[in-house]
PDB file of N, CA and C in Angstrom:
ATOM      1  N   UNK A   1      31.786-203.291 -70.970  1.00  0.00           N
ATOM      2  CA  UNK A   1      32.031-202.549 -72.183  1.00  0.00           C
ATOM      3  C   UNK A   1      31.277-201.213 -72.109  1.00  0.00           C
ATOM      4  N   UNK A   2      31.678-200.001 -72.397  1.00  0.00           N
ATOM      5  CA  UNK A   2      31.661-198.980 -72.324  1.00  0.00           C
ATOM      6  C   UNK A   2      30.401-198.514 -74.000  1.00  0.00           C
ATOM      7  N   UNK A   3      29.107-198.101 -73.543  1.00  0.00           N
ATOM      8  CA  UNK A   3      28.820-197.470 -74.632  1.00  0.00           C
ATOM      9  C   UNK A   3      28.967-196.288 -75.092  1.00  0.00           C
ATOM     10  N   UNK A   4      28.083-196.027 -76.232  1.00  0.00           N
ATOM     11  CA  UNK A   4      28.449-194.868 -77.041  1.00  0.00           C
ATOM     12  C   UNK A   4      27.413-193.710 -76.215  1.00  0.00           C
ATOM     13  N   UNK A   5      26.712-193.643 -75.769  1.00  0.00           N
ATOM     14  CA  UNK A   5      25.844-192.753 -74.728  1.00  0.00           C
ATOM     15  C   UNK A   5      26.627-192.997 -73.411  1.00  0.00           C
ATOM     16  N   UNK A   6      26.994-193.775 -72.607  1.00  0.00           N
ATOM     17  CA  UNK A   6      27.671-193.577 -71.524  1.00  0.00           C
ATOM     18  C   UNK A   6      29.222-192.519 -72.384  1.00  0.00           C
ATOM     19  N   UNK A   7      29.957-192.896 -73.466  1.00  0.00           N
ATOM     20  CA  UNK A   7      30.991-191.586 -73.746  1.00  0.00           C
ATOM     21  C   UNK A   7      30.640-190.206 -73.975  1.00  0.00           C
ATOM     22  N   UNK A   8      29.696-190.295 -74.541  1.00  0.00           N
ATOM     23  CA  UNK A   8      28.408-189.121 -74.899  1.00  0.00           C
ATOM     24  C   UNK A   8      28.434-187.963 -73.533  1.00  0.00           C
ATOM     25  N   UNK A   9      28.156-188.893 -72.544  1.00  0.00           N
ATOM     26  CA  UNK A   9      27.904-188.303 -71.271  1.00  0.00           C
ATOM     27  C   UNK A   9      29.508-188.179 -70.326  1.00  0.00           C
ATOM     28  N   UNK A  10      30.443-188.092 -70.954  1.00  0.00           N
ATOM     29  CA  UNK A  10      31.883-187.815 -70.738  1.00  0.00           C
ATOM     30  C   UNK A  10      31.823-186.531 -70.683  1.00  0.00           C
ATOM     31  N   UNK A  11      33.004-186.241 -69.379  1.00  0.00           N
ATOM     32  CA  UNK A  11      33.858-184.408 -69.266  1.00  0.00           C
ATOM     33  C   UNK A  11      34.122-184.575 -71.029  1.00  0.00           C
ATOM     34  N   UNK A  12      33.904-183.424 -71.894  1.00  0.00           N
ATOM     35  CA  UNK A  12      34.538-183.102 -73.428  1.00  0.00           C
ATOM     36  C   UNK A  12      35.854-182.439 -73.247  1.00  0.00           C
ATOM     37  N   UNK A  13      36.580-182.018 -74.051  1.00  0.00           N
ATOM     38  CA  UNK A  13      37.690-181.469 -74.309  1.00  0.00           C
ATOM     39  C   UNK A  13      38.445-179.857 -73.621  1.00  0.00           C
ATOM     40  N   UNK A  14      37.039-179.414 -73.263  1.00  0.00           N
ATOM     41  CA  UNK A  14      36.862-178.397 -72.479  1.00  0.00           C
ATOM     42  C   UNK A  14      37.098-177.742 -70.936  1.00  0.00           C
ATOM     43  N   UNK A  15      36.972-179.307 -70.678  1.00  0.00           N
ATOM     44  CA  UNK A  15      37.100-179.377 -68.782  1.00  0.00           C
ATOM     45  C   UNK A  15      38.316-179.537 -68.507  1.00  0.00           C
ATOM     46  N   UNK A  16      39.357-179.497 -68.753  1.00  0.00           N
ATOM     47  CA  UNK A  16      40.833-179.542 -68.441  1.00  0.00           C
ATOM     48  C   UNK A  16      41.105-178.094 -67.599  1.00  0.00           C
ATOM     49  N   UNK A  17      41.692-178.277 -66.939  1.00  0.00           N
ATOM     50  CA  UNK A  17      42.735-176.684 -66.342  1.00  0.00           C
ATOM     51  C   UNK A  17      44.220-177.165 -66.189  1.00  0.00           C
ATOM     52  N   UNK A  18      45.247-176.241 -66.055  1.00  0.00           N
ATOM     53  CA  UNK A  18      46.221-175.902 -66.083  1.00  0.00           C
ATOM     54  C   UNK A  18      47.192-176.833 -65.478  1.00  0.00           C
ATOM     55  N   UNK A  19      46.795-177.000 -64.015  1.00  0.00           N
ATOM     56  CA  UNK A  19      47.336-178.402 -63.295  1.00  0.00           C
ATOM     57  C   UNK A  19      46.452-179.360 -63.294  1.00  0.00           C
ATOM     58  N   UNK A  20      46.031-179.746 -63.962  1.00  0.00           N
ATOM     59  CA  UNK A  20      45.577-181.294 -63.958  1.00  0.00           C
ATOM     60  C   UNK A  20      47.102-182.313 -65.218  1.00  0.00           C
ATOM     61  N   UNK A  21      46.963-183.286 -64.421  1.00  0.00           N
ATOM     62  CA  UNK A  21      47.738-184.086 -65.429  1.00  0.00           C
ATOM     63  C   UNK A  21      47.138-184.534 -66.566  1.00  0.00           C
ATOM     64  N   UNK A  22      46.065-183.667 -66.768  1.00  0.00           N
ATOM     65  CA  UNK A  22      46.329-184.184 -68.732  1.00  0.00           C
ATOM     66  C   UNK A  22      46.433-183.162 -69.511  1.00  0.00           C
ATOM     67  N   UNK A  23      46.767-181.486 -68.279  1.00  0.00           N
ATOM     68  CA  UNK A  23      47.221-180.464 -69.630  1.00  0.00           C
ATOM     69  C   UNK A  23      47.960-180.882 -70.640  1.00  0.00           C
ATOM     70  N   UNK A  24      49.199-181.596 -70.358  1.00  0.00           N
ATOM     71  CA  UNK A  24      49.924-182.030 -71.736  1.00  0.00           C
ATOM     72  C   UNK A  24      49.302-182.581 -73.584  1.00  0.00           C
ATOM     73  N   UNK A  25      47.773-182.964 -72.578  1.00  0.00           N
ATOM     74  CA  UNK A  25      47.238-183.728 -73.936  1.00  0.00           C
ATOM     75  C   UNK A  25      46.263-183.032 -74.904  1.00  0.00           C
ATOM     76  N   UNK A  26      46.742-182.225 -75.438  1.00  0.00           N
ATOM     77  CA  UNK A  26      46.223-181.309 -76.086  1.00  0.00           C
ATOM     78  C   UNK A  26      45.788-182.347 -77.792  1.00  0.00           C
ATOM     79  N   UNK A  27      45.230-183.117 -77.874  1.00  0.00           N
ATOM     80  CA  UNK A  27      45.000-184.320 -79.050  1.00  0.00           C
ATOM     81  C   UNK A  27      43.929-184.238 -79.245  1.00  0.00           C
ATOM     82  N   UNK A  28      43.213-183.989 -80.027  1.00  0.00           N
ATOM     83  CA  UNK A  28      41.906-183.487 -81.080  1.00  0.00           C
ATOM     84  C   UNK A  28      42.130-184.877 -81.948  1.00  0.00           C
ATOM     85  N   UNK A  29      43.221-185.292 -82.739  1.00  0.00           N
ATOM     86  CA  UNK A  29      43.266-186.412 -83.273  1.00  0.00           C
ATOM     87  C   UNK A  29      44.349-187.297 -82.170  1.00  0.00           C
ATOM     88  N   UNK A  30      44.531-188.125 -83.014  1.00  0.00           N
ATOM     89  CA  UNK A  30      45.107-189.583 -82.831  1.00  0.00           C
ATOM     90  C   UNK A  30      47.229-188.994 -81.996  1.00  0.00           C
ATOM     91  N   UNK A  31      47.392-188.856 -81.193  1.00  0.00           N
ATOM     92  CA  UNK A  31      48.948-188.669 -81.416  1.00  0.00           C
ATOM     93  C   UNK A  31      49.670-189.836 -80.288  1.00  0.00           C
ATOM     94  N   UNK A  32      50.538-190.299 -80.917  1.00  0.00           N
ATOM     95  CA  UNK A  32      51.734-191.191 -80.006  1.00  0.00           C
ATOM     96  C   UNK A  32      52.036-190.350 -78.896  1.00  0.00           C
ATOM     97  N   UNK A  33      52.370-191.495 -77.987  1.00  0.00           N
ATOM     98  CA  UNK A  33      52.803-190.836 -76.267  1.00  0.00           C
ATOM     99  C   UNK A  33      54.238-191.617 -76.160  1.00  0.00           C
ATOM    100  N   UNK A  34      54.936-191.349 -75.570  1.00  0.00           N
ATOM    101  CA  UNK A  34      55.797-192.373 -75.043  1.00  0.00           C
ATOM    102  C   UNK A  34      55.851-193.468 -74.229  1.00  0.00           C
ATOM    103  N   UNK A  35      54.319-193.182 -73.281  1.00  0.00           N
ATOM    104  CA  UNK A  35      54.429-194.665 -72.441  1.00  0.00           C
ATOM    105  C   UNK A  35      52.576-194.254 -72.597  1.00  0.00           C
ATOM    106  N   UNK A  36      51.780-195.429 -72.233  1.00  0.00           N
ATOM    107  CA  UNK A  36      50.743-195.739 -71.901  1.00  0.00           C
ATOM    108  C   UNK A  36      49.885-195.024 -70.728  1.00  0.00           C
ATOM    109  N   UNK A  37      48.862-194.133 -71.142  1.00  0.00           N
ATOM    110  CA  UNK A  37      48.187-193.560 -69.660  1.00  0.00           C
ATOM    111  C   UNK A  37      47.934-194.463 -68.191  1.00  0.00           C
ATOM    112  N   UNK A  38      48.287-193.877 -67.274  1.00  0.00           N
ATOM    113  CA  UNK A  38      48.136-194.731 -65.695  1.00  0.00           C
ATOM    114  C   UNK A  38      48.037-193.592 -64.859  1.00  0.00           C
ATOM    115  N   UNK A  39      47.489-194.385 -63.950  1.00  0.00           N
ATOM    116  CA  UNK A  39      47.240-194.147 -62.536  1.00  0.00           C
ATOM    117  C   UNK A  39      48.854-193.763 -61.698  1.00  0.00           C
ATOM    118  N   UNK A  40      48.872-192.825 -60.957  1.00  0.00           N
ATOM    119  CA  UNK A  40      47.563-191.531 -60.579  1.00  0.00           C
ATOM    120  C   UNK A  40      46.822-190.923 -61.152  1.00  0.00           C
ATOM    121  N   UNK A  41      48.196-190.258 -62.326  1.00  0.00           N
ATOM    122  CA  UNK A  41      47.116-189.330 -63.111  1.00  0.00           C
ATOM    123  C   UNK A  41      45.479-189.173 -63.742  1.00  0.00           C
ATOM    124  N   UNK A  42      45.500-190.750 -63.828  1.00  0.00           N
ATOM    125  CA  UNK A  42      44.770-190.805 -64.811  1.00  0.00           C
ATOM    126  C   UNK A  42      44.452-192.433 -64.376  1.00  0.00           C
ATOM    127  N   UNK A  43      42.578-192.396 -64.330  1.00  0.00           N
ATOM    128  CA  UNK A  43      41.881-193.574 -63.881  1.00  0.00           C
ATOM    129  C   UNK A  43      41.058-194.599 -65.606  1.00  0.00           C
ATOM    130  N   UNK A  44      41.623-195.653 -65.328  1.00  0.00           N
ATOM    131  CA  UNK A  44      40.858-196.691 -66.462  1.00  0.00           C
ATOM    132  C   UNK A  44      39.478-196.406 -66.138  1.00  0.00           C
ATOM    133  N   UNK A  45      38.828-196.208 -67.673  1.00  0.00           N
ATOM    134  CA  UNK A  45      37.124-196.178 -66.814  1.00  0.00           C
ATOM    135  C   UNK A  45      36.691-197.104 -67.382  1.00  0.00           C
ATOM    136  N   UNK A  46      37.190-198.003 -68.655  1.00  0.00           N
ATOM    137  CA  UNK A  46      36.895-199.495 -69.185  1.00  0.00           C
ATOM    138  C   UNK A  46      37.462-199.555 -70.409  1.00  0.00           C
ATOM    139  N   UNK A  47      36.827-200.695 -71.049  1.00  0.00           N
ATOM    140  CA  UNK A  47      36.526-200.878 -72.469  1.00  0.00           C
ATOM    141  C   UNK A  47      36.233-200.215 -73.660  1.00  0.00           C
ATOM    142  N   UNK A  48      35.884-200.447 -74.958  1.00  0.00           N
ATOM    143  CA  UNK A  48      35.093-200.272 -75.864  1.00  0.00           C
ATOM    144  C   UNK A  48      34.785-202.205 -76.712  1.00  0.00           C
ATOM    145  N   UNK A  49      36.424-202.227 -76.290  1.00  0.00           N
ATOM    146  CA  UNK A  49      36.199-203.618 -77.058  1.00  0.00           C
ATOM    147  C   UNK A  49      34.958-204.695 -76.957  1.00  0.00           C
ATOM    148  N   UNK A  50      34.652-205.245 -77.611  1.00  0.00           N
ATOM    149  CA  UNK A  50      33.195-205.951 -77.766  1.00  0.00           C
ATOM    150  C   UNK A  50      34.090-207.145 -76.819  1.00  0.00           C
ATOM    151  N   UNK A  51      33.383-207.352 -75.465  1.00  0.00           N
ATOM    152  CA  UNK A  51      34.086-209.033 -74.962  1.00  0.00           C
ATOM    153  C   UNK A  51      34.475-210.220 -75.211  1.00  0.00           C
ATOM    154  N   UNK A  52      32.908-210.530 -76.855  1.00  0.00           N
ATOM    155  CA  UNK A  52      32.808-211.996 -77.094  1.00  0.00           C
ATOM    156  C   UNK A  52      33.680-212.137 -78.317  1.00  0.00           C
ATOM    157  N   UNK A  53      34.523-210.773 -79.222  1.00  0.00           N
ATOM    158  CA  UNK A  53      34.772-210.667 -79.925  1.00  0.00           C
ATOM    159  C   UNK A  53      36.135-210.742 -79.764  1.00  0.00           C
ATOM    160  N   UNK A  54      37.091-212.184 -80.513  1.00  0.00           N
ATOM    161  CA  UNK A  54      38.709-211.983 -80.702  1.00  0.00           C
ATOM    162  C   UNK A  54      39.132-211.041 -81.412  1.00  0.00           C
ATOM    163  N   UNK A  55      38.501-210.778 -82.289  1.00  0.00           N
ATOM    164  CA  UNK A  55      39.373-210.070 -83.725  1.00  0.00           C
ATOM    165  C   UNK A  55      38.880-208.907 -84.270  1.00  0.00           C
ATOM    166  N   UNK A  56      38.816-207.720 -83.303  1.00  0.00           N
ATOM    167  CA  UNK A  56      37.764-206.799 -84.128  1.00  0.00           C
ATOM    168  C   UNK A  56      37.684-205.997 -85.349  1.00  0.00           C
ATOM    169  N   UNK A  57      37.089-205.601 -86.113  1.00  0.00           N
ATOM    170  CA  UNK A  57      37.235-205.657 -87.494  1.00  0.00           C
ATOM    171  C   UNK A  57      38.279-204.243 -87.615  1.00  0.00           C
ATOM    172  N   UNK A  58      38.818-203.964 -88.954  1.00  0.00           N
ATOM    173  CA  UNK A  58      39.917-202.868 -88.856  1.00  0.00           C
ATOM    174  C   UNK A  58      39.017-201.962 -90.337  1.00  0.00           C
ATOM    175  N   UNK A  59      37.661-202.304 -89.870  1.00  0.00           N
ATOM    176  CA  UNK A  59      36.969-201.144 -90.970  1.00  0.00           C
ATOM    177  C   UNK A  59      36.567-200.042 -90.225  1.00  0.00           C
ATOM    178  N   UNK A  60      37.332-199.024 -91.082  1.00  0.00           N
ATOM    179  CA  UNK A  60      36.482-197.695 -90.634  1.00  0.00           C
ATOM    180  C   UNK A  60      35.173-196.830 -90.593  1.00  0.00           C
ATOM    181  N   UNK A  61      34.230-195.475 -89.967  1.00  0.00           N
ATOM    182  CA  UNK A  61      33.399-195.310 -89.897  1.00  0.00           C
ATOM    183  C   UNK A  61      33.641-194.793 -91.313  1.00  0.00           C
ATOM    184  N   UNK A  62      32.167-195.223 -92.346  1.00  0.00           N
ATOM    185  CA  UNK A  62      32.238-195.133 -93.846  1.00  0.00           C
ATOM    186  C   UNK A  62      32.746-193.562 -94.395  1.00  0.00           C
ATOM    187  N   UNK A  63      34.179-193.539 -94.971  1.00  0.00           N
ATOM    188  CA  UNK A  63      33.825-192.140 -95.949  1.00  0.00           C
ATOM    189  C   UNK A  63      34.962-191.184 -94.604  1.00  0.00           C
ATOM    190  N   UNK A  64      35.104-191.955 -93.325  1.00  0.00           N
ATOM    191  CA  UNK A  64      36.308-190.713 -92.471  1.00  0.00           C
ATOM    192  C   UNK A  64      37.247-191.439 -92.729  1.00  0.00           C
ATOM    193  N   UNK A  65      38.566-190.341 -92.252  1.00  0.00           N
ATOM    194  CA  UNK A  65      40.225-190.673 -91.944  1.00  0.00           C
ATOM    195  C   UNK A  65      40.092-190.706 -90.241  1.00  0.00           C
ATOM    196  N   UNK A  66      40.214-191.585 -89.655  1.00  0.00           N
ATOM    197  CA  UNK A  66      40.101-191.717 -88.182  1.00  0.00           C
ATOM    198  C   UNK A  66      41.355-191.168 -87.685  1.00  0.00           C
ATOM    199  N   UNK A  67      42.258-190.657 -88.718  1.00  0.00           N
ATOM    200  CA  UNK A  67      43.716-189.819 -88.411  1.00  0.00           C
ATOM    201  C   UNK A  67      43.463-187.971 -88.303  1.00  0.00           C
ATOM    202  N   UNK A  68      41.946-187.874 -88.911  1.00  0.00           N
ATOM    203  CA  UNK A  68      41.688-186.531 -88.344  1.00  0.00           C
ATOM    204  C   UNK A  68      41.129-185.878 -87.546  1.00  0.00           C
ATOM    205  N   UNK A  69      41.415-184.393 -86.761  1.00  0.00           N
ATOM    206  CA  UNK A  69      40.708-184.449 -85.588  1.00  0.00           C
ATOM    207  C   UNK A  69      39.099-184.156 -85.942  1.00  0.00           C
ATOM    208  N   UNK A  70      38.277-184.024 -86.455  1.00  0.00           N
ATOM    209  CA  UNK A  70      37.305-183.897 -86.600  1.00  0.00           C
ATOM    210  C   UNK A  70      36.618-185.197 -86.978  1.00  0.00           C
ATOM    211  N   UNK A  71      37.297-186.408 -87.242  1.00  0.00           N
ATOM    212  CA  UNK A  71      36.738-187.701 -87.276  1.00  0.00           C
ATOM    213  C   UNK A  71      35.814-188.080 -86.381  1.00  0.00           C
ATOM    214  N   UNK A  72      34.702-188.546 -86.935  1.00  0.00           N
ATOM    215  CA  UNK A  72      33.483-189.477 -85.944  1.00  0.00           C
ATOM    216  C   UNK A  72      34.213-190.483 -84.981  1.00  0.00           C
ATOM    217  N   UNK A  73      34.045-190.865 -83.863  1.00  0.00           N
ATOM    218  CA  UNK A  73      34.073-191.652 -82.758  1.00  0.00           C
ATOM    219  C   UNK A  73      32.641-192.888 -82.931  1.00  0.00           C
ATOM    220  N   UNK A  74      33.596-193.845 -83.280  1.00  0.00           N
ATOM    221  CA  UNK A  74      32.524-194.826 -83.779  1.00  0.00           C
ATOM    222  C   UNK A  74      32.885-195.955 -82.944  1.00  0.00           C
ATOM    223  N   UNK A  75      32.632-196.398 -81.656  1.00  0.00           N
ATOM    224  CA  UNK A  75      32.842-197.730 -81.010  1.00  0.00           C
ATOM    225  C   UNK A  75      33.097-199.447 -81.518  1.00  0.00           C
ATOM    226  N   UNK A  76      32.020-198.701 -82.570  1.00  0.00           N
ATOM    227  CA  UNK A  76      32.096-200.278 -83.006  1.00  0.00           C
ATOM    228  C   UNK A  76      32.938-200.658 -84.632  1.00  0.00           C
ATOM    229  N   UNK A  77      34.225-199.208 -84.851  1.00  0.00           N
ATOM    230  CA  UNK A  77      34.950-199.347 -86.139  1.00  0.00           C
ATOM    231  C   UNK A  77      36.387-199.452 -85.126  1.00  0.00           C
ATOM    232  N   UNK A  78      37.286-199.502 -86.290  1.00  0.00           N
ATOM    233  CA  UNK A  78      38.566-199.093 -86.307  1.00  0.00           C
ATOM    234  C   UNK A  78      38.978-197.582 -86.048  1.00  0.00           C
ATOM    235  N   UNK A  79      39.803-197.675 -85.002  1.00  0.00           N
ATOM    236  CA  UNK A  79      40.691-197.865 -84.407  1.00  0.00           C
ATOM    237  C   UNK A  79      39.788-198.025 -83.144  1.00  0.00           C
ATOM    238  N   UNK A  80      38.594-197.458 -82.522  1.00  0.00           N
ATOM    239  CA  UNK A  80      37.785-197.207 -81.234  1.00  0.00           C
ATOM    240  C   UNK A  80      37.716-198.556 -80.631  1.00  0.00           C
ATOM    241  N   UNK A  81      37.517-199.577 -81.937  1.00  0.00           N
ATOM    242  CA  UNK A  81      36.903-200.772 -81.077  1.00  0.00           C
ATOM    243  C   UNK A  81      38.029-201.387 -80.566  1.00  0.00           C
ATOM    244  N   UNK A  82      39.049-200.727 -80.272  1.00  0.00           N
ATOM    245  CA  UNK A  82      40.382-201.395 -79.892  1.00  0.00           C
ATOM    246  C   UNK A  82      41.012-200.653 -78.380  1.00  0.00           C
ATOM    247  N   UNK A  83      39.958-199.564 -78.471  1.00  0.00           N
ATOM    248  CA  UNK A  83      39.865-198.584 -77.206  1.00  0.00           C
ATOM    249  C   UNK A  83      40.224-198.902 -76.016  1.00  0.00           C
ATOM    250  N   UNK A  84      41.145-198.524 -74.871  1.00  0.00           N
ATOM    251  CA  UNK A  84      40.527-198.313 -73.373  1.00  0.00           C
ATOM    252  C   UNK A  84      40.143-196.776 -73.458  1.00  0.00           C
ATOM    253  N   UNK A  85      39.213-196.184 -72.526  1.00  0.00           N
ATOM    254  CA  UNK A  85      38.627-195.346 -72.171  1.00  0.00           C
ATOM    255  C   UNK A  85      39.610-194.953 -70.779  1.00  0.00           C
ATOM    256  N   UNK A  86      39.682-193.994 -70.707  1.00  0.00           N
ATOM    257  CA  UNK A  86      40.644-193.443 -69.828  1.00  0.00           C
ATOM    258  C   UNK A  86      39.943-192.099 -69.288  1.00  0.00           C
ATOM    259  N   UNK A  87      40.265-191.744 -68.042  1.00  0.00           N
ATOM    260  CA  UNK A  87      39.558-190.214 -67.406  1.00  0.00           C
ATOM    261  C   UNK A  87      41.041-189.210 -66.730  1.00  0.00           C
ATOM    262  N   UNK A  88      40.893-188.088 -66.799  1.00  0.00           N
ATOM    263  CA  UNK A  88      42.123-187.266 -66.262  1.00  0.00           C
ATOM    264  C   UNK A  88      41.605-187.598 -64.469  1.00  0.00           C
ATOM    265  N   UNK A  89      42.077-188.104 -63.343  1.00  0.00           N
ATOM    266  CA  UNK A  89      41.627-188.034 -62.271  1.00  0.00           C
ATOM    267  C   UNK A  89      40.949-186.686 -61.404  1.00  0.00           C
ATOM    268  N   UNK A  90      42.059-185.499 -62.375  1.00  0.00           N
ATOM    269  CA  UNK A  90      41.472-184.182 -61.308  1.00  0.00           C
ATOM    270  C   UNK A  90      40.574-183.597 -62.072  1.00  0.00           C
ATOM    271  N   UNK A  91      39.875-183.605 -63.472  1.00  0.00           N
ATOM    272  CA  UNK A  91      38.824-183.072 -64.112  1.00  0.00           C
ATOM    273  C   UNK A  91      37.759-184.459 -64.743  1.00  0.00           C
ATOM    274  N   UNK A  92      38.453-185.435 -65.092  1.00  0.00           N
ATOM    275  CA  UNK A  92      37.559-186.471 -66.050  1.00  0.00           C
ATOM    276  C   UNK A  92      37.593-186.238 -67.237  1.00  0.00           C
ATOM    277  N   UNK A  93      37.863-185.098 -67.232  1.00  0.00           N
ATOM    278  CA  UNK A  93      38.076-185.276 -69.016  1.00  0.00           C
ATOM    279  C   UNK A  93      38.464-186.993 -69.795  1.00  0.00           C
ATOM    280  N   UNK A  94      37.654-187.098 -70.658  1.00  0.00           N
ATOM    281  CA  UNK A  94      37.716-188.233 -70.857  1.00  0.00           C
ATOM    282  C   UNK A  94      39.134-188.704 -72.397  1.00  0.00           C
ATOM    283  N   UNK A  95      40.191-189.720 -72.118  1.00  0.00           N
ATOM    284  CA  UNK A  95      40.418-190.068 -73.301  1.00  0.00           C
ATOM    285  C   UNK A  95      40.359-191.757 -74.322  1.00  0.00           C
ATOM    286  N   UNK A  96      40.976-191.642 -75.274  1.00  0.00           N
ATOM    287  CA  UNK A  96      40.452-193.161 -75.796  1.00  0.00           C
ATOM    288  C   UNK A  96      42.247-193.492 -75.853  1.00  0.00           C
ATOM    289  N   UNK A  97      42.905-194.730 -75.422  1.00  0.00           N
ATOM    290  CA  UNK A  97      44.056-194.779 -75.767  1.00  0.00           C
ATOM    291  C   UNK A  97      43.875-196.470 -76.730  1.00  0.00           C
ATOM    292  N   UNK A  98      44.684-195.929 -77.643  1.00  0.00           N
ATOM    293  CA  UNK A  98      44.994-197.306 -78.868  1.00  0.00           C
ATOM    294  C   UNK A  98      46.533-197.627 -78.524  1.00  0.00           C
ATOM    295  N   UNK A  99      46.858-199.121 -78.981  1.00  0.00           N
ATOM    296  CA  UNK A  99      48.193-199.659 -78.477  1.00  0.00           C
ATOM    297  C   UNK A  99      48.353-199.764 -80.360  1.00  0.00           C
ATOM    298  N   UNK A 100      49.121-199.616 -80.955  1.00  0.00           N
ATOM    299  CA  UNK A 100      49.363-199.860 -82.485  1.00  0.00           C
ATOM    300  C   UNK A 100      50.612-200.980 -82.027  1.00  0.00           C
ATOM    301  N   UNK A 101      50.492-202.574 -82.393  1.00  0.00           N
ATOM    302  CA  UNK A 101      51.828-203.410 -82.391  1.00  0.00           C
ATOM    303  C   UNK A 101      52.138-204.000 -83.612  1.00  0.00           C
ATOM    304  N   UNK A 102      53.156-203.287 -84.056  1.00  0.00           N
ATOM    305  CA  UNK A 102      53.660-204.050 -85.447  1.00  0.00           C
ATOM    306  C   UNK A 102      54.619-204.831 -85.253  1.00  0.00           C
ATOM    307  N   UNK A 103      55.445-205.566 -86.451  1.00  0.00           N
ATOM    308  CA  UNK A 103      56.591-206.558 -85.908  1.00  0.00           C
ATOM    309  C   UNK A 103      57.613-206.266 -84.915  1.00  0.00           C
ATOM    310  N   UNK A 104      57.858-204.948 -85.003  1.00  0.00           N
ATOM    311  CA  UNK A 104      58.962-204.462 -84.226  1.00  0.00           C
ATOM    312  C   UNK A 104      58.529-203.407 -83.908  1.00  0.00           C
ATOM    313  N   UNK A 105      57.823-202.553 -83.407  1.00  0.00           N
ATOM    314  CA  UNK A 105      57.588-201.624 -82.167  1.00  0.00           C
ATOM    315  C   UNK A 105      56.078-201.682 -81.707  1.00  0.00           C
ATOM    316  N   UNK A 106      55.913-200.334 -80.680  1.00  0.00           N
ATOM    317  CA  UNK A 106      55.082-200.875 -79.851  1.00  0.00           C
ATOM    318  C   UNK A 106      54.356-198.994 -79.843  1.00  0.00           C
ATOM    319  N   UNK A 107      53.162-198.770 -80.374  1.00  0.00           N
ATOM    320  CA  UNK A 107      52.911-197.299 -80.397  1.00  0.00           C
ATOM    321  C   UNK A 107      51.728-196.956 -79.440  1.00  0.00           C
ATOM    322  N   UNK A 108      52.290-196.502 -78.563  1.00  0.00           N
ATOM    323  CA  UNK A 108      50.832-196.084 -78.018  1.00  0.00           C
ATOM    324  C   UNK A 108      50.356-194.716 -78.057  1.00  0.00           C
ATOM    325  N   UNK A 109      49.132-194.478 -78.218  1.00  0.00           N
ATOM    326  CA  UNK A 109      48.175-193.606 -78.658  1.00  0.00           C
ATOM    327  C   UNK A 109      46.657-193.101 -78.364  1.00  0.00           C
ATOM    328  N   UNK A 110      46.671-192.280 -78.398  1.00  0.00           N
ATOM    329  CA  UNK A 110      45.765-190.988 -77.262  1.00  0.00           C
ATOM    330  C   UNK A 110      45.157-190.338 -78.370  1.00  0.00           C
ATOM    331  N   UNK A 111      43.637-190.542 -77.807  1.00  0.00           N
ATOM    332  CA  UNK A 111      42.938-188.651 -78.454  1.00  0.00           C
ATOM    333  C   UNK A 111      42.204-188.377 -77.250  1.00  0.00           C
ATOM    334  N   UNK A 112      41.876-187.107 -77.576  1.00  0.00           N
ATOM    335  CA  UNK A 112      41.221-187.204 -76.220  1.00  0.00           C
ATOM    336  C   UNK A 112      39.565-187.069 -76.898  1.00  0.00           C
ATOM    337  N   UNK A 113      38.460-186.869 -75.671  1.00  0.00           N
ATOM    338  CA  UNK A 113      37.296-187.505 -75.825  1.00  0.00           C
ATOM    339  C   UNK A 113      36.298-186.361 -76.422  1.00  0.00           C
ATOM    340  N   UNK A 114      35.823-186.185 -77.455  1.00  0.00           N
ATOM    341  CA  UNK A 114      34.891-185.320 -77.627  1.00  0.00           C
ATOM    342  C   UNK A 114      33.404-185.439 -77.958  1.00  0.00           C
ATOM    343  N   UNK A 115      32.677-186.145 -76.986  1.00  0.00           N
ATOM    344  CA  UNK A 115      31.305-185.869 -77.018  1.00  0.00           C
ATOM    345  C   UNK A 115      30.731-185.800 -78.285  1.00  0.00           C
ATOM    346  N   UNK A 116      31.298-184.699 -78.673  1.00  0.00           N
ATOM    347  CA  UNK A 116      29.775-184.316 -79.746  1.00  0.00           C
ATOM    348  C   UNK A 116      30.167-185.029 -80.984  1.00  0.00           C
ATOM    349  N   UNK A 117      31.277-185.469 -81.044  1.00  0.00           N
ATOM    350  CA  UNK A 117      32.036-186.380 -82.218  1.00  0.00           C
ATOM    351  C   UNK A 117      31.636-188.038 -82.024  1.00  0.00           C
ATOM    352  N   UNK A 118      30.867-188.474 -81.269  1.00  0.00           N
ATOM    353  CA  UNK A 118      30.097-189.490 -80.945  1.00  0.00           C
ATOM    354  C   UNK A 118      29.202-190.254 -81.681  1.00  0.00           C
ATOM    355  N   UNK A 119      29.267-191.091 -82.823  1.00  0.00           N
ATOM    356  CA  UNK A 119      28.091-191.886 -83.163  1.00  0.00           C
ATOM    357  C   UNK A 119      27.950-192.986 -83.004  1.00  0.00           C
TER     358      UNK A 119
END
């Protein structure tokens, strides 16, 4: 499981260039992708999810909209604790991808990683 000082110490939003495969991801907040981040482009770097934990709670960090881009990055709330941690392979820039599954579809979802938005 991935902590909140090991994301801390993540490439931020900044380290991207032009050809790397995650120019496309220009996400400050939360936005749907069409398919799920992978390899090549882009290396799993772990978790957030707590291991011993089935069901992690769907409360948010107190008082944010985790739908805005300036929202706190809180590991251990909703939506984060549901996290994989993801890296661009040719910079590292780091992102968080969420799977949203309701009865009938399947949403997957990207922000990318900003450091200083970390508690």
């Amino acid at each position: 499981m991935i902590t909140a000082d090991a994301l801390r110490a993540m490439p931020g939003p900044d380290r991207w260039r032009p050809a790397c495969p995650c120019a496309r991801l220009q996400c400050a907040g939360w936005e749907s992708i069409g398919a799920p981040l992978a390899e090549p482009g882009f290396r799993r770097v772990g978790t957030l999810r707590e291991p011993d934990v089935d069901e992690p709670t769907v409360e948010e960090w107190p008082g944010s909209r985790f739908w805005s881009a300036d929202a706190p990055i809180s590991p251990r709330h909703f939506p984060y604790n549901r996290c994989e941690v993801w890296a661009c392979a040719a910079c590292g820039r780091g992102f968080l991808q969420y799977t949203e599954v309701g009865g009938y579809y399947v949403d997957h979802r990207v922000r990318q990683l900003d450091p200083a938005l970390v508690v």
